[in-house]
C-alpha atoms as a PDB file:
ATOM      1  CA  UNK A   1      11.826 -31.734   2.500  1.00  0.00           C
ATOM      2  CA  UNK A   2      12.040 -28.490   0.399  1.00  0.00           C
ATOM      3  CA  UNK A   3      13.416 -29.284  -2.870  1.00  0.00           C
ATOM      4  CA  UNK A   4      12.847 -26.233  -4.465  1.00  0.00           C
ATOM      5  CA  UNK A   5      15.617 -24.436  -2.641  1.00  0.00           C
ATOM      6  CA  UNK A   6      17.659 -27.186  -4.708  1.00  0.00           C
ATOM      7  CA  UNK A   7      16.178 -26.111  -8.095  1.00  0.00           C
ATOM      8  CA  UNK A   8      15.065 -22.405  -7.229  1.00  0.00           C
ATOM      9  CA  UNK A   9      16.247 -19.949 -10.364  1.00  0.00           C
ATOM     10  CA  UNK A  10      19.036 -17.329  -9.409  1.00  0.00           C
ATOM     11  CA  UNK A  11      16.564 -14.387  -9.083  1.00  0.00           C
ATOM     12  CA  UNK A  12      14.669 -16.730  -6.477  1.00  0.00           C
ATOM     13  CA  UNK A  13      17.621 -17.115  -4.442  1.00  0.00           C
ATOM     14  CA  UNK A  14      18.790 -13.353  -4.862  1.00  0.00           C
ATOM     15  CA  UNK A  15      15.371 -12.294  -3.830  1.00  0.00           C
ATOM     16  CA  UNK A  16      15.173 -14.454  -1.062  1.00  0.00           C
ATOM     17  CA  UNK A  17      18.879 -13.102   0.337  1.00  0.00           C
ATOM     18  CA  UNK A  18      18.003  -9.602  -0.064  1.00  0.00           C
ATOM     19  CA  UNK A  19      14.419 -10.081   2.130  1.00  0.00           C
ATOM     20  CA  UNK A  20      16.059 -11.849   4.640  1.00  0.00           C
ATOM     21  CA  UNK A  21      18.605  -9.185   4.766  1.00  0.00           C
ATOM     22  CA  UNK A  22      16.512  -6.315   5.059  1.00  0.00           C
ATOM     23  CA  UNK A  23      14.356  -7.795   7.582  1.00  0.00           C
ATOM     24  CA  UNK A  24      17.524  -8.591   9.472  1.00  0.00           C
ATOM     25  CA  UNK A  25      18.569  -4.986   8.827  1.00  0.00           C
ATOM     26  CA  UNK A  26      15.512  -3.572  10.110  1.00  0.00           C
ATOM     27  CA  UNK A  27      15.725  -5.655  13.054  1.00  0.00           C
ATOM     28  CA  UNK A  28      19.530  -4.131  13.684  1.00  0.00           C
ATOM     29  CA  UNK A  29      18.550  -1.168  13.172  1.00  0.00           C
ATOM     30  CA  UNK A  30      15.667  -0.643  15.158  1.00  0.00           C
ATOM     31  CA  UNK A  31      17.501  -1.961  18.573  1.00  0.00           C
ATOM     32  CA  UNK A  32      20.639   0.129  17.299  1.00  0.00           C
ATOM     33  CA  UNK A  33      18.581   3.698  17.098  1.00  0.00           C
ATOM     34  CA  UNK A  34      16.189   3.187  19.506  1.00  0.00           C
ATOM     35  CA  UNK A  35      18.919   2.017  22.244  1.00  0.00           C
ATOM     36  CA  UNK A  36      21.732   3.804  21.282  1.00  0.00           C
ATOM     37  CA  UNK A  37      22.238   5.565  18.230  1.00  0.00           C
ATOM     38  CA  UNK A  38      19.094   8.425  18.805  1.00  0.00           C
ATOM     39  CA  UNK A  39      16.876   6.848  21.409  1.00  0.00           C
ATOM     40  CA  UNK A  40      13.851   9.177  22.490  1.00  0.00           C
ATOM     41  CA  UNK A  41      15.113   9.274  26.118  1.00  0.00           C
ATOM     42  CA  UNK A  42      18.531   8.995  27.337  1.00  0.00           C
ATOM     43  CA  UNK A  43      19.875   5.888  27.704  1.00  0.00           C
ATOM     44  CA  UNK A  44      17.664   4.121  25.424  1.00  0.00           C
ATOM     45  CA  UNK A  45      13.401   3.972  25.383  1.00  0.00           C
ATOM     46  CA  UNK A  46      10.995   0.188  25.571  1.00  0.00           C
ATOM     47  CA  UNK A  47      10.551   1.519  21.895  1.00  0.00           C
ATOM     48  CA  UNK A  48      13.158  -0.533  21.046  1.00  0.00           C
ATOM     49  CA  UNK A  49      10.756  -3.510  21.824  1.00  0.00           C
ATOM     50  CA  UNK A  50       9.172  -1.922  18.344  1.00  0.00           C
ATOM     51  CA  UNK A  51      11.146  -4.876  16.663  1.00  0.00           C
ATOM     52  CA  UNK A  52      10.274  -7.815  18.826  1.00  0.00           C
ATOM     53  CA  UNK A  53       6.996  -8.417  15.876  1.00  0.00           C
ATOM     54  CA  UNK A  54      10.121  -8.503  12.947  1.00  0.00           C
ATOM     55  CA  UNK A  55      11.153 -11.129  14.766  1.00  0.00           C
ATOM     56  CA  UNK A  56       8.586 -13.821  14.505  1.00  0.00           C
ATOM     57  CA  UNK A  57       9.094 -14.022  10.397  1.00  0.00           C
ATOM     58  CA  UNK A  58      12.249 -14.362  10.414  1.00  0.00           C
ATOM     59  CA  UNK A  59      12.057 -17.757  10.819  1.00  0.00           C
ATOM     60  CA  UNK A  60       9.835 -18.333   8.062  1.00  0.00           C
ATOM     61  CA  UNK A  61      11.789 -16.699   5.775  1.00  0.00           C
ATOM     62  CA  UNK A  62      14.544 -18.758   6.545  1.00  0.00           C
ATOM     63  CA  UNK A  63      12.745 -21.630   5.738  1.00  0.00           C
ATOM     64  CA  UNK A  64      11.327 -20.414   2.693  1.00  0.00           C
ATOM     65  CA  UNK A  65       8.182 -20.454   3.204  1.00  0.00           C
ATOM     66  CA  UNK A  66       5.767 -18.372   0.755  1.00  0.00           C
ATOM     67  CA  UNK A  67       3.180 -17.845   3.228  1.00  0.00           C
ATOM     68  CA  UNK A  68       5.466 -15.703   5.467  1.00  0.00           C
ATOM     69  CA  UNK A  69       6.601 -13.663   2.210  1.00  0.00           C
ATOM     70  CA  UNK A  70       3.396 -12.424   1.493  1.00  0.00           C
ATOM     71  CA  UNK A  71       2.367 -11.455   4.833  1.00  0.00           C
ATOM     72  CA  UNK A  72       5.448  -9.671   5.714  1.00  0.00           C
ATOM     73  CA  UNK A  73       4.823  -7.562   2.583  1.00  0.00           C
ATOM     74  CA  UNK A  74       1.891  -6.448   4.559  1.00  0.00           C
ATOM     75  CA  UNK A  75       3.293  -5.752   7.736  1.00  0.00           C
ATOM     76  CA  UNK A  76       6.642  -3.640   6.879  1.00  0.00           C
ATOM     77  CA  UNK A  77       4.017  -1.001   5.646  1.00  0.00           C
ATOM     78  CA  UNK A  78       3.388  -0.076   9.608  1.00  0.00           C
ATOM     79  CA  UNK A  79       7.656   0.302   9.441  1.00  0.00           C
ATOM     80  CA  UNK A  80       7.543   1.682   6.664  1.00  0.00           C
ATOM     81  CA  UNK A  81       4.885   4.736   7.915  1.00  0.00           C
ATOM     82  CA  UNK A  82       7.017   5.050  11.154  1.00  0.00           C
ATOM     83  CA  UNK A  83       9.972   5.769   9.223  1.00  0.00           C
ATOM     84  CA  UNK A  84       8.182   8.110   6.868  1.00  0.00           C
ATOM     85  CA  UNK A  85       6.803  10.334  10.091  1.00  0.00           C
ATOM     86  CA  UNK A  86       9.826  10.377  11.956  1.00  0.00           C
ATOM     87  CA  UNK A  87      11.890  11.299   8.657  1.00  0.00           C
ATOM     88  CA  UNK A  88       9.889  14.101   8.508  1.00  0.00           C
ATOM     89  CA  UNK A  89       9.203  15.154  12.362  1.00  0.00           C
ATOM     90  CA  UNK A  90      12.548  14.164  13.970  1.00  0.00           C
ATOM     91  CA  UNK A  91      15.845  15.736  14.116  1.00  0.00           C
ATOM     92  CA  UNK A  92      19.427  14.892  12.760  1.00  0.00           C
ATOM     93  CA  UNK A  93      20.646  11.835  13.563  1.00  0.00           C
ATOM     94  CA  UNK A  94      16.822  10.147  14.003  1.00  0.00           C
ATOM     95  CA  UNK A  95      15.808  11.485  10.490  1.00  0.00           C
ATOM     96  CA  UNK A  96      18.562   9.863   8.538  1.00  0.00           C
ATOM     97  CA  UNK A  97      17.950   6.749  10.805  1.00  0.00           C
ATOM     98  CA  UNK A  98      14.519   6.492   9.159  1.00  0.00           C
ATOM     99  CA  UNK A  99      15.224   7.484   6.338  1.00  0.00           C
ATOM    100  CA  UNK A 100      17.458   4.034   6.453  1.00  0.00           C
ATOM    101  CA  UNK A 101      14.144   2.291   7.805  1.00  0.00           C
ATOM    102  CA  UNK A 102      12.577   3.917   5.069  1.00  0.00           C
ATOM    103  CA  UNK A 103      14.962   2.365   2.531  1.00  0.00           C
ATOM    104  CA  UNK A 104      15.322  -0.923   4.168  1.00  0.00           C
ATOM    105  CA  UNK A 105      11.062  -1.500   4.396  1.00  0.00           C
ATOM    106  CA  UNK A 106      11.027  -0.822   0.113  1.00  0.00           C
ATOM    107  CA  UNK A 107      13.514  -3.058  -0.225  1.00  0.00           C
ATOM    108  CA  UNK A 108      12.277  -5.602   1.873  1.00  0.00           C
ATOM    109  CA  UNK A 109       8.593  -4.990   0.154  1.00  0.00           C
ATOM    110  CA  UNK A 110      10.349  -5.658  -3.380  1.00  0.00           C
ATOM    111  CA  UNK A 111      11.784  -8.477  -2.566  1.00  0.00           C
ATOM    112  CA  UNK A 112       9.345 -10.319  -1.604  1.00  0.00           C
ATOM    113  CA  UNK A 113       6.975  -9.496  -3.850  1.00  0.00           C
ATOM    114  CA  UNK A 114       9.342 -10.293  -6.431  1.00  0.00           C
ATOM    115  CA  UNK A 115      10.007 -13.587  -4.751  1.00  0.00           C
ATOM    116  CA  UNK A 116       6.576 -14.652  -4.629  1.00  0.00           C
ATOM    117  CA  UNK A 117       5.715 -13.733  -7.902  1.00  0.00           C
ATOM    118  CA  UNK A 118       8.966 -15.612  -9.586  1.00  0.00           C
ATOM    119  CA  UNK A 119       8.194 -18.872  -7.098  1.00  0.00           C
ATOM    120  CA  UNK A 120       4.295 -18.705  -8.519  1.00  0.00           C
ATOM    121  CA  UNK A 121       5.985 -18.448 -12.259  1.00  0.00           C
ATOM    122  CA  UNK A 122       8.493 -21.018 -11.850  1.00  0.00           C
ATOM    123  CA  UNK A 123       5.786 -23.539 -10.194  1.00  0.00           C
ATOM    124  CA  UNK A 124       3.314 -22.568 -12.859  1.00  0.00           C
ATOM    125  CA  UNK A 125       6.015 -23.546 -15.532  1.00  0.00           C
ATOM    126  CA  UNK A 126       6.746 -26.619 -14.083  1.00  0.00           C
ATOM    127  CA  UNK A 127       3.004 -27.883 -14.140  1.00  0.00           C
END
């Protein structure tokens, strides 16, 4: 059993909310613009399918598992340059759609490294 979720500082916890929520966000808001909101073809595109790999750490995240943290600091960079291009080469609403996705992948990059980093200070203080 985890027992540092028990004992995890404030920032910990905070950091860990606001990763989960971003990813979550991202998720939402991929299905949202690519089925709905500004979809490349009319009545939505398989882009949308672009969030099926945000899917798979969600779960990790959940559980709180540091591994997943610092791997999905790697992977919202591909988000991250999606929503940087299409800010830039799309038109009204899909620009300020990534410019959300833009927004949500730095957050979601902060806070996890900042939760990885406080969980390797905390554990080092302990020892």
């Amino acid at each position: 059993m985890n027992t540092e979720k028990n004992t995890a500082p404030p920032l910990v916890t905070t950091t860990r909310i606001l990763a989960v929520g971003s990813l979550l966000g991202l998720i939402v808001l991929g299905l949202a613009w690519e089925l709905y909101l500004a979809p490349i073809r009319p009545g939505g595109s398989w882009l949308a399918l672009k969030v099926l790999p945000l899917c798979i750490p969600l779960a990790g995240l959940l559980k709180n598992r540091m591994y997943t943290y610092r791997w999905v600091s790697l992977l919202v960079w591909v988000y991250f340059t999606e929503g940087a291009v299409r800010a830039y080469s799309d038109r009204p609403p899909g620009n300020y759609l990534a410019m959300i996705e833009v927004a949500l992948c730095l957050s979601l990059f902060v806070a996890c490294a900042l939760h990885v980093r406080l969980r390797l200070q905390a554990a080092h203080l302990r020892s």
